[in-house]
C-alpha atoms as a PDB file:
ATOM      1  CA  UNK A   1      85.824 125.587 170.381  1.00  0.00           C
ATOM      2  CA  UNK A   2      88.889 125.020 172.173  1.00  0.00           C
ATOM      3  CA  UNK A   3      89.382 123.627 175.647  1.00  0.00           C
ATOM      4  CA  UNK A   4      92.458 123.416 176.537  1.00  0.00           C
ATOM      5  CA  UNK A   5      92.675 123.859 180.591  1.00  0.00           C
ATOM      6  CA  UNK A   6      90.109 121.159 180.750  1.00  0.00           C
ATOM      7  CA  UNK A   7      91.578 117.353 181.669  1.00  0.00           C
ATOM      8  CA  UNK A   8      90.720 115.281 178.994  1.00  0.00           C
ATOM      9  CA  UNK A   9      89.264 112.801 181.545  1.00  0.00           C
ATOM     10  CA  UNK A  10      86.233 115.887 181.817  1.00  0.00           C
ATOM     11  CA  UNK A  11      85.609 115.787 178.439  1.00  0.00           C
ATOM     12  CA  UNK A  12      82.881 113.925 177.684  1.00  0.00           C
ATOM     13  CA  UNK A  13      80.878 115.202 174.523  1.00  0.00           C
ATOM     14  CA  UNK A  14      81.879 118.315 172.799  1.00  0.00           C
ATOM     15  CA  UNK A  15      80.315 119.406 169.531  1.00  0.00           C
ATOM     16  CA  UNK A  16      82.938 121.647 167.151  1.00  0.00           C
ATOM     17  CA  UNK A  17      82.004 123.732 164.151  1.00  0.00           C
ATOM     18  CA  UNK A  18      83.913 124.619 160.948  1.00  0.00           C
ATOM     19  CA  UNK A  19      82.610 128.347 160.991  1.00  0.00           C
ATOM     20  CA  UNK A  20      84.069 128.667 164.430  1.00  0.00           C
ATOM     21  CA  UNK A  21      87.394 127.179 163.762  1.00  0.00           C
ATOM     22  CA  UNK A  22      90.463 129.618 164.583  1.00  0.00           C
ATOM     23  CA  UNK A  23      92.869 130.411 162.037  1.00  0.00           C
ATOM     24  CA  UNK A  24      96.416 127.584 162.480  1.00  0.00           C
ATOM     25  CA  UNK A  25      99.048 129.618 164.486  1.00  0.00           C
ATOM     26  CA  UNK A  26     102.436 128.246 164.463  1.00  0.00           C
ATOM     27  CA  UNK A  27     103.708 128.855 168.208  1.00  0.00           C
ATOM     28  CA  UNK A  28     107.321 127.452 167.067  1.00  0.00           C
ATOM     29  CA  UNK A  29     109.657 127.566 163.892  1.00  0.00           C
ATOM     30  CA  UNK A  30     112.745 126.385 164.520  1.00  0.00           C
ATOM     31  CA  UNK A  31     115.166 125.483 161.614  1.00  0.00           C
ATOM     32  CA  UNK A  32     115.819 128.843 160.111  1.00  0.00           C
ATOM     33  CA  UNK A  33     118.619 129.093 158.609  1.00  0.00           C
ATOM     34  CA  UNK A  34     119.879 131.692 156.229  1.00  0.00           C
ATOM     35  CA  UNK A  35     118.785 130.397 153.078  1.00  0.00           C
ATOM     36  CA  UNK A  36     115.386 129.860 154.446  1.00  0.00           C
ATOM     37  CA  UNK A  37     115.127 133.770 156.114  1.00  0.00           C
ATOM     38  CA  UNK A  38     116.074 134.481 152.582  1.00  0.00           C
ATOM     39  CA  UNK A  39     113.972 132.203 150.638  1.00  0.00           C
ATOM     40  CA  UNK A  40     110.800 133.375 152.660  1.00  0.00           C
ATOM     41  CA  UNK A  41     111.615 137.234 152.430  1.00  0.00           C
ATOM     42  CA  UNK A  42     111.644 136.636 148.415  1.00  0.00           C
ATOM     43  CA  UNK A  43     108.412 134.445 148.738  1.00  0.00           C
ATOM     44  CA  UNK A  44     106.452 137.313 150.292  1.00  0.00           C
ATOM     45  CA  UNK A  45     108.159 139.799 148.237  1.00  0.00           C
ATOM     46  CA  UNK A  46     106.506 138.154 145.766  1.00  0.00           C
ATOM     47  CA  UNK A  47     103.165 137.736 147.254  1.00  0.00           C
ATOM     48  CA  UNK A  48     103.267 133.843 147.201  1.00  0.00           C
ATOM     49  CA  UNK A  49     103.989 133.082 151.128  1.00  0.00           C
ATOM     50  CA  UNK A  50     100.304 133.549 152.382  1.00  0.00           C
ATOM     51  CA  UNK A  51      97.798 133.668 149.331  1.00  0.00           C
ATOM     52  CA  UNK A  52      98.079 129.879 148.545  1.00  0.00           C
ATOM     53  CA  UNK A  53      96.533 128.296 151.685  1.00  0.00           C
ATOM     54  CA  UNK A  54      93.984 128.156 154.783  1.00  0.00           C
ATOM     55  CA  UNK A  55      94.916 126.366 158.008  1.00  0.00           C
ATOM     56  CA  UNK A  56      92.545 125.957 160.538  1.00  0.00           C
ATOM     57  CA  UNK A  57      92.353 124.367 164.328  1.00  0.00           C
ATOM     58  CA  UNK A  58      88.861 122.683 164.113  1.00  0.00           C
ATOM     59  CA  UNK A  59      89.238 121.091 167.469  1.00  0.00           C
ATOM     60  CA  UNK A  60      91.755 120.414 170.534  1.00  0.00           C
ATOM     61  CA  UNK A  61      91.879 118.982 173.669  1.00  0.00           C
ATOM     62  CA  UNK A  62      94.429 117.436 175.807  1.00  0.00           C
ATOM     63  CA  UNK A  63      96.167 114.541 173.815  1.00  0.00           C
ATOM     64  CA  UNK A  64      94.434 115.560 170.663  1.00  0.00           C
ATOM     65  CA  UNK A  65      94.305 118.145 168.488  1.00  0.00           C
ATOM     66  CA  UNK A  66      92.627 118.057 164.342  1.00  0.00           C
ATOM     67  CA  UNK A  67      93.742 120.654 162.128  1.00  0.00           C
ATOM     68  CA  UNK A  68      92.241 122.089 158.490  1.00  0.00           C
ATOM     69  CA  UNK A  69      94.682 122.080 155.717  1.00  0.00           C
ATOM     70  CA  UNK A  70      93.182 123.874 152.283  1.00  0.00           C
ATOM     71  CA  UNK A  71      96.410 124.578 150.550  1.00  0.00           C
ATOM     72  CA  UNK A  72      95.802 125.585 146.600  1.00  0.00           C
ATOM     73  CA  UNK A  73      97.069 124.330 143.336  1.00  0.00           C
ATOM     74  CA  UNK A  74     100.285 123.620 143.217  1.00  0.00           C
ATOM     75  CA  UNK A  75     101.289 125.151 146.597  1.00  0.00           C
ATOM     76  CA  UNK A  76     104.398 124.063 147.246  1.00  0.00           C
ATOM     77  CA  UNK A  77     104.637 122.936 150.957  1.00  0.00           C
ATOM     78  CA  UNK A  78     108.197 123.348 152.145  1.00  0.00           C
ATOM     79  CA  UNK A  79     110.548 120.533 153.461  1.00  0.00           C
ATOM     80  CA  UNK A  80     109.505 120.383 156.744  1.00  0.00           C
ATOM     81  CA  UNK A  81     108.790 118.183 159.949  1.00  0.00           C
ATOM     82  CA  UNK A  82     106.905 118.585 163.721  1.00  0.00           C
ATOM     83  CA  UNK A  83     108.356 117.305 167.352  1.00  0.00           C
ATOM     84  CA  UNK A  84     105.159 115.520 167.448  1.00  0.00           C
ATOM     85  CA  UNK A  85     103.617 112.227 165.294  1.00  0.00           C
ATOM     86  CA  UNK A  86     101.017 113.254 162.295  1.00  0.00           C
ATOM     87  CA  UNK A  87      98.506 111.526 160.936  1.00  0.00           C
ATOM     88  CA  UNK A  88      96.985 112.968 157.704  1.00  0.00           C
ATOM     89  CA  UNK A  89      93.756 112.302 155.668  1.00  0.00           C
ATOM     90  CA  UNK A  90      93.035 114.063 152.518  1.00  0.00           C
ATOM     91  CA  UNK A  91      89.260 114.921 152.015  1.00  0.00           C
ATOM     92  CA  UNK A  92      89.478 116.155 148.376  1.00  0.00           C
ATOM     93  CA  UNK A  93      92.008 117.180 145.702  1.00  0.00           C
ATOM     94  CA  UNK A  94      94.780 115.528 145.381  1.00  0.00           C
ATOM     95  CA  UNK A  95      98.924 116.259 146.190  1.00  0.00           C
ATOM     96  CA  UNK A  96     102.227 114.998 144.685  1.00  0.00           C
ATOM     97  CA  UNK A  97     104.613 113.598 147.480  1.00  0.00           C
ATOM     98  CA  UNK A  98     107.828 112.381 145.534  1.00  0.00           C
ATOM     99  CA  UNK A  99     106.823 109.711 143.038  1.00  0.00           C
ATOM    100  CA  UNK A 100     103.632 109.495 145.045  1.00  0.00           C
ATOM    101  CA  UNK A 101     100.300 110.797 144.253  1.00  0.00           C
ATOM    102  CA  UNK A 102      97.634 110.716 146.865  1.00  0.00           C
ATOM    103  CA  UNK A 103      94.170 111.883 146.631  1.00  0.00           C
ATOM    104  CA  UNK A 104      90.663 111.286 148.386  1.00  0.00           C
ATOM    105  CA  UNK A 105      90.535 108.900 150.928  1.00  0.00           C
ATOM    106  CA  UNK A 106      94.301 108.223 150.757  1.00  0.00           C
ATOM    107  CA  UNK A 107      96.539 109.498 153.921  1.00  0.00           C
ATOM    108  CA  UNK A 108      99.890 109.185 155.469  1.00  0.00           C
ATOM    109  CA  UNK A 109     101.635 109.102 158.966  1.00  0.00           C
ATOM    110  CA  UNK A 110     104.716 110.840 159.451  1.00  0.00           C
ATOM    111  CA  UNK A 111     106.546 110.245 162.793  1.00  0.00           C
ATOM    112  CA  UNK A 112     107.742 112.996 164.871  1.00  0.00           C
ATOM    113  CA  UNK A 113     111.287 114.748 163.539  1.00  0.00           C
ATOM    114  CA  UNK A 114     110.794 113.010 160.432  1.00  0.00           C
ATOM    115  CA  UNK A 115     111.439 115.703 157.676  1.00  0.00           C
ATOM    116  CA  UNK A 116     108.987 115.788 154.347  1.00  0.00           C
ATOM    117  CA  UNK A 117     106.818 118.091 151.838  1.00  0.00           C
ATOM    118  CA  UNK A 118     104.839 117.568 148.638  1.00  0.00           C
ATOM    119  CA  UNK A 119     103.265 120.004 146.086  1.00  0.00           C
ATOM    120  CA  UNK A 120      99.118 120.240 146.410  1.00  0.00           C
ATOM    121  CA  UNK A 121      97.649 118.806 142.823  1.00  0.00           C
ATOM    122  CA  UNK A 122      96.436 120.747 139.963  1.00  0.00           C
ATOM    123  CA  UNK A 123      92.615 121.358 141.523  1.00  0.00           C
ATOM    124  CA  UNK A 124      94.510 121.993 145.177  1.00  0.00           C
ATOM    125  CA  UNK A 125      94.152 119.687 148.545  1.00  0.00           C
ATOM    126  CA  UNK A 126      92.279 119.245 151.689  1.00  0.00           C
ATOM    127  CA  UNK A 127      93.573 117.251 154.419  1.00  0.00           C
ATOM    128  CA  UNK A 128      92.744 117.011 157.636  1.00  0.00           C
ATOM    129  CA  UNK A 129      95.755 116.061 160.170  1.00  0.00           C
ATOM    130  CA  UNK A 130      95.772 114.234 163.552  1.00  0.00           C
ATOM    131  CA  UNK A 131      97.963 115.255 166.230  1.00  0.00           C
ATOM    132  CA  UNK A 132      98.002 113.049 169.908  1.00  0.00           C
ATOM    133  CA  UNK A 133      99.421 116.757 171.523  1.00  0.00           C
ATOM    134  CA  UNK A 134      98.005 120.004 170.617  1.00  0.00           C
ATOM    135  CA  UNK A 135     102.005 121.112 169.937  1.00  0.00           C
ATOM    136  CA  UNK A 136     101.435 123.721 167.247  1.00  0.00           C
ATOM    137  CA  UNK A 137     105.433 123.853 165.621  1.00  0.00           C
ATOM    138  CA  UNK A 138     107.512 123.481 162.794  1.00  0.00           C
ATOM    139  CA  UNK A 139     111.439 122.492 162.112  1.00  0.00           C
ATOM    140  CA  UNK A 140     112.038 123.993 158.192  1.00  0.00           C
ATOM    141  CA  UNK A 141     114.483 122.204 156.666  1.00  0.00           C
ATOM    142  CA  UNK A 142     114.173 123.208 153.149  1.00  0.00           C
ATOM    143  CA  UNK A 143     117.654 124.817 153.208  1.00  0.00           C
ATOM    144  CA  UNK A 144     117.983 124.817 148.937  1.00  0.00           C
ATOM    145  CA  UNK A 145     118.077 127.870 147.814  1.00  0.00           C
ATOM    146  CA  UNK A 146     117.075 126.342 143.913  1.00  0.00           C
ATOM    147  CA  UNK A 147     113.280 125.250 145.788  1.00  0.00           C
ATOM    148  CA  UNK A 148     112.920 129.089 147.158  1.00  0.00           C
ATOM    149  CA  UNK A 149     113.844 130.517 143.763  1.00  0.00           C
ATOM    150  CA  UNK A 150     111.443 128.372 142.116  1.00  0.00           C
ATOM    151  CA  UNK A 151     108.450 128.975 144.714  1.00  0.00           C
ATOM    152  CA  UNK A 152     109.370 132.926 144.271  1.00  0.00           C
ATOM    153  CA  UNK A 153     109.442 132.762 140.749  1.00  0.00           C
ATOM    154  CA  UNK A 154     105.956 131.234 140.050  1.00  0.00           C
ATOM    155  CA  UNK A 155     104.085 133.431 142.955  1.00  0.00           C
ATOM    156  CA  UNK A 156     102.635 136.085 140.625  1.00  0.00           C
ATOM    157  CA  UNK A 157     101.198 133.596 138.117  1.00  0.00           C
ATOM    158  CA  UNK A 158     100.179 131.485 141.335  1.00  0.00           C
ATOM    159  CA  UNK A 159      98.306 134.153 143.376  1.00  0.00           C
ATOM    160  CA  UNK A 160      96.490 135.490 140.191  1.00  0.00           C
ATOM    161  CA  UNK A 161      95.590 131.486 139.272  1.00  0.00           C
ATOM    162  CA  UNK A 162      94.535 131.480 143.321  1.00  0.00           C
ATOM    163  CA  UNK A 163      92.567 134.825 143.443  1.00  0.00           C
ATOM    164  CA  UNK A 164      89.683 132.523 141.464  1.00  0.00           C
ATOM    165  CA  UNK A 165      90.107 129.512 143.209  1.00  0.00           C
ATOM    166  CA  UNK A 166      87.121 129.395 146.136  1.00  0.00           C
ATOM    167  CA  UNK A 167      87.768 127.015 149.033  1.00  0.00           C
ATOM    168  CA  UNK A 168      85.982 123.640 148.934  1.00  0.00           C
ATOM    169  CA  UNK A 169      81.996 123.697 150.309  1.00  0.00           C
ATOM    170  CA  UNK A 170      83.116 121.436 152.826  1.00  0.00           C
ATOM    171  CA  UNK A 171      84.798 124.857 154.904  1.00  0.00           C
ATOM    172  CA  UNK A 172      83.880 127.892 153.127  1.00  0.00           C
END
């Protein structure tokens, strides 16, 4: 349930369900440049640009916002960062960032403008992020042409791999 033209000084108690969670809508991508226009055209030509993931807005308010991330194996989340400070929390799987691998119970904070992306794990990801402003964008910034030929490439074998992997219990 969403409330947004309520202060959050009214809200007092609010109870929000996973079943009635709206699909993530990205109100801003900004960023765009020519190699990623191209780089996404391929990706959906492909059928890898939407299969791979579920995003959902499990509850907002003014000041505060927690989103749903579900993204599959191996989904490749592009170089990317938001005008606003994240906080995430992953709640099962696991994801490569860099060197890094994180899995259940780890987390990271990423500050406003601050650019980054990592590949989900072998068994996929869920993470839950934390937002202080309900600001629903994006800045792209994977502007390689190499990482969009490699996504492209390996969306067949990744959307037939995905089209048996059923979302975690703790959404579905």
């Amino acid at each position: 349930m969403r409330d947004q033209d309520t202060d959050s000084s009214d809200l007092k108690f609010r109870v929000f369900r996973a079943s009635e969670a709206p699909p993530l809508v990205i109100a801003e991508t900004t960023g765009v440049s020519a190699v990623v226009m191209a780089g996404m055209k391929k990706l959906e030509e492909a059928g890898g640009l939407d299969n791979g993931h579920d995003t959902r807005v499990v509850f907002e308010a003014p000041g505060f916002s927690l989103t749903y991330l579900w993204f599959k194996s191996a989904f490749h989340l592009p170089r990317h960062s938001h005008s606003v400070d994240c906080a995430y929390y992953i709640v099962g799987g696991s994801l490569n960032m860099g060197n890094d691998v994180l899995g259940k119970g780890d987390g990271f904070f990423v500050a406003a403008n601050v650019p980054y992306s990592y590949v989900a794990g072998p068994k996929g990801v869920e993470v839950l992020e934390f937002r202080h402003h309900p600001c629903r964008d994006i800045r792209l910034m994977a502007d390689n042409q190499a990482f969009w030929e490699k996504v492209a490439s390996a969306a067949p074998a990744d959307r037939a791999r995905w089209a048996n992997e059923l979302q975690p219990p703790s959404m579905g």
